[in-house]
Protein backbone atom coordinates (compact mmCIF):
# COMPACT_ATOMS: atom_id res chain seq x y z
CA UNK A 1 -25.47 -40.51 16.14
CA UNK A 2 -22.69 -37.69 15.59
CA UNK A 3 -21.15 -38.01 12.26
CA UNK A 4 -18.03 -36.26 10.64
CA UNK A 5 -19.03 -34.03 7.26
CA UNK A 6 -17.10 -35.40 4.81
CA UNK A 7 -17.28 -33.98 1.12
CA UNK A 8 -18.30 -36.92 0.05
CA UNK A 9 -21.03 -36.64 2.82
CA UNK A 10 -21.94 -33.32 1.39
CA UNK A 11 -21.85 -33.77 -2.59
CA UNK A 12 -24.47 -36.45 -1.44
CA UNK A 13 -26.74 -34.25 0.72
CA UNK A 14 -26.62 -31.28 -2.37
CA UNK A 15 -27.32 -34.15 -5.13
CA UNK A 16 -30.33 -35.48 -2.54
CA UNK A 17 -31.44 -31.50 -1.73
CA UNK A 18 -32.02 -31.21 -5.35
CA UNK A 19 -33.90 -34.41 -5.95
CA UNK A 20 -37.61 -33.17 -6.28
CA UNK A 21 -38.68 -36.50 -6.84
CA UNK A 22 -39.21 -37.58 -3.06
CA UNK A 23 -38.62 -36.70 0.11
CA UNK A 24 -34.73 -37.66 1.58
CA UNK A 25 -33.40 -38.52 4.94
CA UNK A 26 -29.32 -38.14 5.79
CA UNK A 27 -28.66 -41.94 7.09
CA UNK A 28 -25.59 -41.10 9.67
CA UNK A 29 -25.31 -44.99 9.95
CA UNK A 30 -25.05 -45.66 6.42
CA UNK A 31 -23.35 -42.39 5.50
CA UNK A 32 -25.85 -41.59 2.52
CA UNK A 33 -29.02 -40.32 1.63
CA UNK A 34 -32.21 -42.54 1.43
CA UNK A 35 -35.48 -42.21 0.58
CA UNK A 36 -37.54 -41.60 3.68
CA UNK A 37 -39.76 -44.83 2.84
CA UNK A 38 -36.25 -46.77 3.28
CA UNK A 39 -35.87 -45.18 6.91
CA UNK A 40 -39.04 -46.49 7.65
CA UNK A 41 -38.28 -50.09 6.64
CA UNK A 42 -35.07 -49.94 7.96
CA UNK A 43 -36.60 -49.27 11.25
CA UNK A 44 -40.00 -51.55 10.63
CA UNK A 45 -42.32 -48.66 11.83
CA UNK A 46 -43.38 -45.12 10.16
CA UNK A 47 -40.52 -42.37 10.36
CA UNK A 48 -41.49 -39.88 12.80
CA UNK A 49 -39.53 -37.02 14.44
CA UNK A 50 -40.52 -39.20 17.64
CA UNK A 51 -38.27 -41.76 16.28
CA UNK A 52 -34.59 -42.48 16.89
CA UNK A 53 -33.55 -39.28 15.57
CA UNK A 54 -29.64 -40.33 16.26
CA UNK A 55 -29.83 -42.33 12.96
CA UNK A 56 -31.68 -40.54 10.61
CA UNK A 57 -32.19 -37.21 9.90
CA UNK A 58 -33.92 -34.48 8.12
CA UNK A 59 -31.81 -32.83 4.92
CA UNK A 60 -31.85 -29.15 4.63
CA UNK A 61 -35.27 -28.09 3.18
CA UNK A 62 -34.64 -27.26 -0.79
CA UNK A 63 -37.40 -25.88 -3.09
CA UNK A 64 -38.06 -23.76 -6.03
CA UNK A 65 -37.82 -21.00 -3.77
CA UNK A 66 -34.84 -21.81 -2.39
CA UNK A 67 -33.40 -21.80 -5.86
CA UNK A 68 -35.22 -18.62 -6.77
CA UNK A 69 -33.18 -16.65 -3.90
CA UNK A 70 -29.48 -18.31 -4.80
CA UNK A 71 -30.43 -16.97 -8.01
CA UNK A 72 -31.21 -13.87 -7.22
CA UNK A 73 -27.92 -13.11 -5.56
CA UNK A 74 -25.88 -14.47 -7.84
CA UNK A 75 -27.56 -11.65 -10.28
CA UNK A 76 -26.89 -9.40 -7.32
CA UNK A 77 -22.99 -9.94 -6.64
CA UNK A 78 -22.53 -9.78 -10.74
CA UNK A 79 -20.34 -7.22 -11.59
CA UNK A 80 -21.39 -7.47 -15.54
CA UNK A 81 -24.13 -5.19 -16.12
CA UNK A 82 -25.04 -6.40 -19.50
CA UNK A 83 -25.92 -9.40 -18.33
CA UNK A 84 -26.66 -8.81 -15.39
CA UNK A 85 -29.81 -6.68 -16.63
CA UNK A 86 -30.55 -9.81 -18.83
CA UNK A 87 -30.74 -12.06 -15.97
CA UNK A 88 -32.89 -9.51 -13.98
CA UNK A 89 -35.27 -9.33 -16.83
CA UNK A 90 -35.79 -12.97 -16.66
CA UNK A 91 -35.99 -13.44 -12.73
CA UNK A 92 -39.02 -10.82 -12.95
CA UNK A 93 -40.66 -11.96 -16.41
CA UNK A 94 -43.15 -14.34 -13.38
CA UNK A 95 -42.86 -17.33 -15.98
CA UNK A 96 -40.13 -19.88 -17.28
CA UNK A 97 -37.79 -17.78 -15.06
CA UNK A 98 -35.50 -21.10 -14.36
CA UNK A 99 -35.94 -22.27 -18.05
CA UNK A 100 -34.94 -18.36 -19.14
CA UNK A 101 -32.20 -18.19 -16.55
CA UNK A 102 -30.36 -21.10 -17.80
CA UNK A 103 -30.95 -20.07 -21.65
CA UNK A 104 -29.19 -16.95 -20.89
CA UNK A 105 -26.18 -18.57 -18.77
CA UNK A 106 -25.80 -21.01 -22.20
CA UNK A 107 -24.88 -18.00 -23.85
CA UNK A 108 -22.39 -16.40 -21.87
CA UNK A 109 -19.92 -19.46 -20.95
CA UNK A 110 -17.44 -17.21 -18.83
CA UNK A 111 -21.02 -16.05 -16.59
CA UNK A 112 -21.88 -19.51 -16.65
CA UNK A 113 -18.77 -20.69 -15.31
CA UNK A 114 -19.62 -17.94 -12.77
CA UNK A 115 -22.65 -19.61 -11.56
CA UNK A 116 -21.67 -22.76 -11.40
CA UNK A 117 -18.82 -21.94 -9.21
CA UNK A 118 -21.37 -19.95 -7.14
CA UNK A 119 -23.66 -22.26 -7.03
CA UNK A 120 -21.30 -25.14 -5.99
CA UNK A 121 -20.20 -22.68 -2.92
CA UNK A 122 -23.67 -21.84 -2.13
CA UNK A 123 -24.86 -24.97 -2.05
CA UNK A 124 -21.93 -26.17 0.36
CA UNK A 125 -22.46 -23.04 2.88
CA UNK A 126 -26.32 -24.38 3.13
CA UNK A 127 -25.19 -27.55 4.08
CA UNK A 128 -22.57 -26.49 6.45
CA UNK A 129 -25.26 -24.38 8.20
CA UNK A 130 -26.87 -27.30 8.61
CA UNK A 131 -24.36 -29.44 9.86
CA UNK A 132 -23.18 -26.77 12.41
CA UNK A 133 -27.43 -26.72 13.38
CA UNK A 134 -26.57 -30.52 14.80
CA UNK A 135 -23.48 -29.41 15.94
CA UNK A 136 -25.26 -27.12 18.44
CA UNK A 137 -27.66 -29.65 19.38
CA UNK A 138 -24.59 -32.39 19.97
CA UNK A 139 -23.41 -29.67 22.05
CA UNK A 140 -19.91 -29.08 19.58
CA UNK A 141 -18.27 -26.19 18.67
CA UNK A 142 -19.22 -25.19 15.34
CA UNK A 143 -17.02 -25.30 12.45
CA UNK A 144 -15.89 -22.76 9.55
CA UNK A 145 -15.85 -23.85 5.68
CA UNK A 146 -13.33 -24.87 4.16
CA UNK A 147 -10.53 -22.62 2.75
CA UNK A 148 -11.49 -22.04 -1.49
CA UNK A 149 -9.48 -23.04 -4.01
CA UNK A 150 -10.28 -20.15 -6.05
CA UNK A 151 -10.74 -21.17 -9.70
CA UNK A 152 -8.95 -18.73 -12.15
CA UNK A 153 -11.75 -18.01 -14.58
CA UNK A 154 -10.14 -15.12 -16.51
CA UNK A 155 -6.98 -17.44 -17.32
CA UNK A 156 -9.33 -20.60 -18.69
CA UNK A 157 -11.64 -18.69 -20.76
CA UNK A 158 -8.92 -15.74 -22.18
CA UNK A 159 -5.75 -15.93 -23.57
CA UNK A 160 -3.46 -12.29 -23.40
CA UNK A 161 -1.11 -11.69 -26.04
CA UNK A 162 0.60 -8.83 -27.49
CA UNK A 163 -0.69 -7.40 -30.62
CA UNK A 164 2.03 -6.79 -33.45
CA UNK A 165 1.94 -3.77 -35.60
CA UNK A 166 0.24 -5.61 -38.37
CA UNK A 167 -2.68 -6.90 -35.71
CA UNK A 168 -3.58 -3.42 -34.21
CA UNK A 169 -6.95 -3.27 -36.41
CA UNK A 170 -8.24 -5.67 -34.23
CA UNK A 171 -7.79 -3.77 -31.35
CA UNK A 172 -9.04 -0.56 -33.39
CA UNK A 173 -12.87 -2.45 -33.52
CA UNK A 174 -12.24 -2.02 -30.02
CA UNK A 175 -11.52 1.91 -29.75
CA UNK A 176 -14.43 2.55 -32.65
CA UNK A 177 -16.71 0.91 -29.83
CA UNK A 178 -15.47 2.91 -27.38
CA UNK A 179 -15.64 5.98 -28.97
CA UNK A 180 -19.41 5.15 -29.63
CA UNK A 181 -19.95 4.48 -26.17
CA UNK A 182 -18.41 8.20 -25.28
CA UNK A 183 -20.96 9.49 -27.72
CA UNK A 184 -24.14 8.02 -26.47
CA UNK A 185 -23.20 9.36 -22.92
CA UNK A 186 -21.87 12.60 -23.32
CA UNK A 187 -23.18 15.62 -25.64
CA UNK A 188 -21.57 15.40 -29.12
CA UNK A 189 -19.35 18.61 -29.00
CA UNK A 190 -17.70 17.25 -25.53
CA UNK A 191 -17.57 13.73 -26.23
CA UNK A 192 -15.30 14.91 -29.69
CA UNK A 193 -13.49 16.93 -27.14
CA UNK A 194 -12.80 14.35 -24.54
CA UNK A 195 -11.71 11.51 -27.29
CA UNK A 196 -8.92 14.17 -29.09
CA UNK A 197 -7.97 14.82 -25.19
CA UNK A 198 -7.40 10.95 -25.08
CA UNK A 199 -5.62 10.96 -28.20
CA UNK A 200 -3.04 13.90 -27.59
CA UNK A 201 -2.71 11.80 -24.46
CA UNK A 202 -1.80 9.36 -26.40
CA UNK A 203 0.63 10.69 -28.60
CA UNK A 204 1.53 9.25 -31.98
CA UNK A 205 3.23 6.36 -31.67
CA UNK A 206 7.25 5.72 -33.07
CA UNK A 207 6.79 2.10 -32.70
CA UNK A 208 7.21 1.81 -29.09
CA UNK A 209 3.64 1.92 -28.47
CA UNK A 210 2.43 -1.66 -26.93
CA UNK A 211 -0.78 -3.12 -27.59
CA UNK A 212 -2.14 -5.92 -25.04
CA UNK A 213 -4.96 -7.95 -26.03
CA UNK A 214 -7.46 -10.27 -23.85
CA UNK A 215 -8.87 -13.03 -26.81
CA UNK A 216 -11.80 -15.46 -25.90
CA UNK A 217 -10.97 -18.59 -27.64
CA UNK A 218 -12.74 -18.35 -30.44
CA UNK A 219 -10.06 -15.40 -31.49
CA UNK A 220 -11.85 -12.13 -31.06
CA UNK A 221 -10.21 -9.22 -28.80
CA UNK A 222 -12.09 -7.88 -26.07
CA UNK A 223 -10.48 -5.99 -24.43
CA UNK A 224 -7.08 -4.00 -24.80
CA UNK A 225 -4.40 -1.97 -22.72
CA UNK A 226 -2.21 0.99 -24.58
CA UNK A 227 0.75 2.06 -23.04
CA UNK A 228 3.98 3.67 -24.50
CA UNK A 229 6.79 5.56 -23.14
CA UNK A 230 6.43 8.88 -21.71
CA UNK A 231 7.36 11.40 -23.20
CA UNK A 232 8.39 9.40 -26.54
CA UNK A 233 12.27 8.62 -25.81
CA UNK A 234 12.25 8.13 -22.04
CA UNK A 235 13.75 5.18 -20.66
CA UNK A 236 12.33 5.59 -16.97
CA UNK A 237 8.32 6.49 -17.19
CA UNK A 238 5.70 4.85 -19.34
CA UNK A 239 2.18 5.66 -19.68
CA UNK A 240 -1.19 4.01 -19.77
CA UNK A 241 -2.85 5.86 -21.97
CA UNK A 242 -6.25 3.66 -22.07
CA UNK A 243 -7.75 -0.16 -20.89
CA UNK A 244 -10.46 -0.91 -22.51
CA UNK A 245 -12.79 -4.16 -22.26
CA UNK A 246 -16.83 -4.99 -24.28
CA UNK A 247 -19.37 -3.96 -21.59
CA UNK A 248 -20.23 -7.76 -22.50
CA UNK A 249 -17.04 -8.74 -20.95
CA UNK A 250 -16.67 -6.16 -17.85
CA UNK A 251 -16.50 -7.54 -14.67
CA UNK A 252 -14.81 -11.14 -15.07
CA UNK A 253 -11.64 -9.40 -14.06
CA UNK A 254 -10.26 -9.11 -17.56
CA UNK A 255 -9.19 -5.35 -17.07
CA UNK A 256 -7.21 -6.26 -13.91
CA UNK A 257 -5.74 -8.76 -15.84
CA UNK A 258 -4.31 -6.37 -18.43
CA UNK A 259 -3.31 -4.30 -15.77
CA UNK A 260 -1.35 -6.30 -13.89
CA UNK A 261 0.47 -7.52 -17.59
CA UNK A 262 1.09 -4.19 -18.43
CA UNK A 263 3.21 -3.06 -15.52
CA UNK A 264 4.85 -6.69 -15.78
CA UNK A 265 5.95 -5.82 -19.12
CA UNK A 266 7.66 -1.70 -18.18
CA UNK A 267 8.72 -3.49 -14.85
CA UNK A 268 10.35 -6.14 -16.69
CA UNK A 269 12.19 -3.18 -19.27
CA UNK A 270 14.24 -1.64 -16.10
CA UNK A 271 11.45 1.49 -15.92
CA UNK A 272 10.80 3.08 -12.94
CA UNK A 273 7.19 4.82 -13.20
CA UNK A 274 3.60 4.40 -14.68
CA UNK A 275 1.68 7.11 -15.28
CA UNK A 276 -1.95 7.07 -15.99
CA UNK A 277 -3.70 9.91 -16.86
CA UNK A 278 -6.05 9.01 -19.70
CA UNK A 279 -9.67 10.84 -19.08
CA UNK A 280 -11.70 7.81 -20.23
CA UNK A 281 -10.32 5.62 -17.62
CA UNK A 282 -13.57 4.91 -15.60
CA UNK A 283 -14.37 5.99 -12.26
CA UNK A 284 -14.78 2.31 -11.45
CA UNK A 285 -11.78 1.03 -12.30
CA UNK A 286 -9.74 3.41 -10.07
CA UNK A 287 -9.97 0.92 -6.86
CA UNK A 288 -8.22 -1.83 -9.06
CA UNK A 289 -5.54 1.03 -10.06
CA UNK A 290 -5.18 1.97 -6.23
CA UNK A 291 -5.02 -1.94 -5.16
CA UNK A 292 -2.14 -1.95 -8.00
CA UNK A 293 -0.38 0.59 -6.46
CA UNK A 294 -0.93 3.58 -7.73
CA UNK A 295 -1.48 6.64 -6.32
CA UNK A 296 -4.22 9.15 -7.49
CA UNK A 297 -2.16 12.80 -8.58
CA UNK A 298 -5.29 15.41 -9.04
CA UNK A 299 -8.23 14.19 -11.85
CA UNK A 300 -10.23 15.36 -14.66
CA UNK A 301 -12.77 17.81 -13.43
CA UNK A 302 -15.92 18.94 -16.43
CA UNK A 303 -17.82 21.90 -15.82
CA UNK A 304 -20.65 22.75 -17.76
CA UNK A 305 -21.03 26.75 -17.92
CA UNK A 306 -24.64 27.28 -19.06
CA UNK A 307 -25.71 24.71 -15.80
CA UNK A 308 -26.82 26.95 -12.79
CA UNK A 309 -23.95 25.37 -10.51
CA UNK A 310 -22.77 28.61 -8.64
């Protein structure tokens, strides 16, 4: 019997998928799941694959292993690496990896929110394979998911505000961490040198200077954007001197986030150009700079002379 997915249809199937507890049947007369003891009553014989296979049929097969592998690329596609190394730790500890996987979700909510989302779209592709399996069979055309209403994770879980003069030690925890960071990856002498590059960048500020802060809810900044006018007095260019977001926090889209409100708020003040030039802008974070429009004028080259590079 052909039968029309509905979402209902599917929320059913995913519920009866993860049901360990027995073994499930899709009823296409009754629209639901049953237990596969029910499709044998209903029918007054054993189930078989022999049987009337128009009525009932089998779900999509969903095990431990099956859950092991969503997991697994959900750790894959995650663009935060500190947690993204904690979840890899626990996939390969061989024991409690399910138990461990969810202890470490509890304690990042924004990942969490991640993988649930994930999971929930996962979940509904595996069905639709399915369905578009019986599709072929029926001899239909198959038939494409549905178009995702992308949940905005970044605006539920952070608030952005502009810091006021008296605010900007808050945002100062977040440079001292930065400037820590410089030093564990570069040699002492050049990581000095780079950070009073990124300061005479900077400039010192006449109180045009504007601070942009990303705040979880509990109230603590984590992550910043510093932009000013360029040079001090102009009325046409600004520049970003530095974004900045907690490796904890990279890659929920938090930095693109602050972009986007800092050239809303020059755009907004009638100027014409932002420059950024700052040397501790990442490599990584130039693709969201060139999706925003900008356009790459030379870089910042290092060159160590007692190296063998000639």
């Amino acid at each position: 019997m052909e039968f029309e997915l509905t979402p209902e249809i599917t929320n059913d199937i995913i519920f009866a998928m993860e049901d360990q507890s027995g073994h499930f049947l899709y009823d296409s007369e009754g629209c639901l799941c049953v237990p596969a003891n029910e499709a044998d009553e209903a029918w007054g014989e054993e189930f078989s694959d022999s049987n009337d296979d128009q009525r009932f049929y089998e779900i999509p097969l969903w095990d431990s292993v099956s859950g092991f592998r969503m997991m697994d690329r959900f750790v894959a596609q995650l663009r935060n690496p500190v947690v993204r190394e904690e979840l890899r730790d626990a996939l390969s500890s061989g024991h409690g990896v399910f138990r461990s996987f969810k202890n470490i979700l509890k304690a990042w909510p924004e990942i969490e929110r991640q993988w649930f989302l994930f999971k929930d779209r996962y979940m509904h592709a595996v069905v639709l394979e399915w369905y578009n399996g019986l599709r072929d069979s029926w001899g239909l055309e198959r038939i494409g998911p549905e178009p995702e209403e992308t949940e905005d994770i970044v605006s539920q879980d952070f608030s952005f505000l502009e810091l006021q003069a008296d605010d900007a030690g808050s945002a100062d925890v977040l440079l001292a961490s930065f400037a820590r960071e410089i030093a564990a990856e570069y040699p002492a002498e050049l990581a000095n040198a780079l950070m009073h590059l990124w300061q005479r960048i900077r400039g010192t500020d006449d109180g045009s200077e504007r601070i942009l802060a990303a705040e979880t809810a509990d109230g603590e900044i984590v992550g910043v954007s510093i932009s000013s006018p360029f040079p001090e007095g102009s009325f046409l260019t600004a520049q970003l001197s530095i974004i900045l977001v907690f490796p904890e926090y990279r890659g929920m889209g938090i930095g693109k986030e602050l972009l986007e409100r800092t050239v809303q708020l020059w755009a907004v003040k009638g100027y014409r150009w932002l420059v950024c030039a700052s040397p501790l802008v990442p490599v990584t974070f130039a693709p969201v700079l060139q999706r925003a429009g900008f356009q790459e004028i030379g870089h910042v080259s290092v060159l160590d002379l007692t190296a063998d590079s000639m």
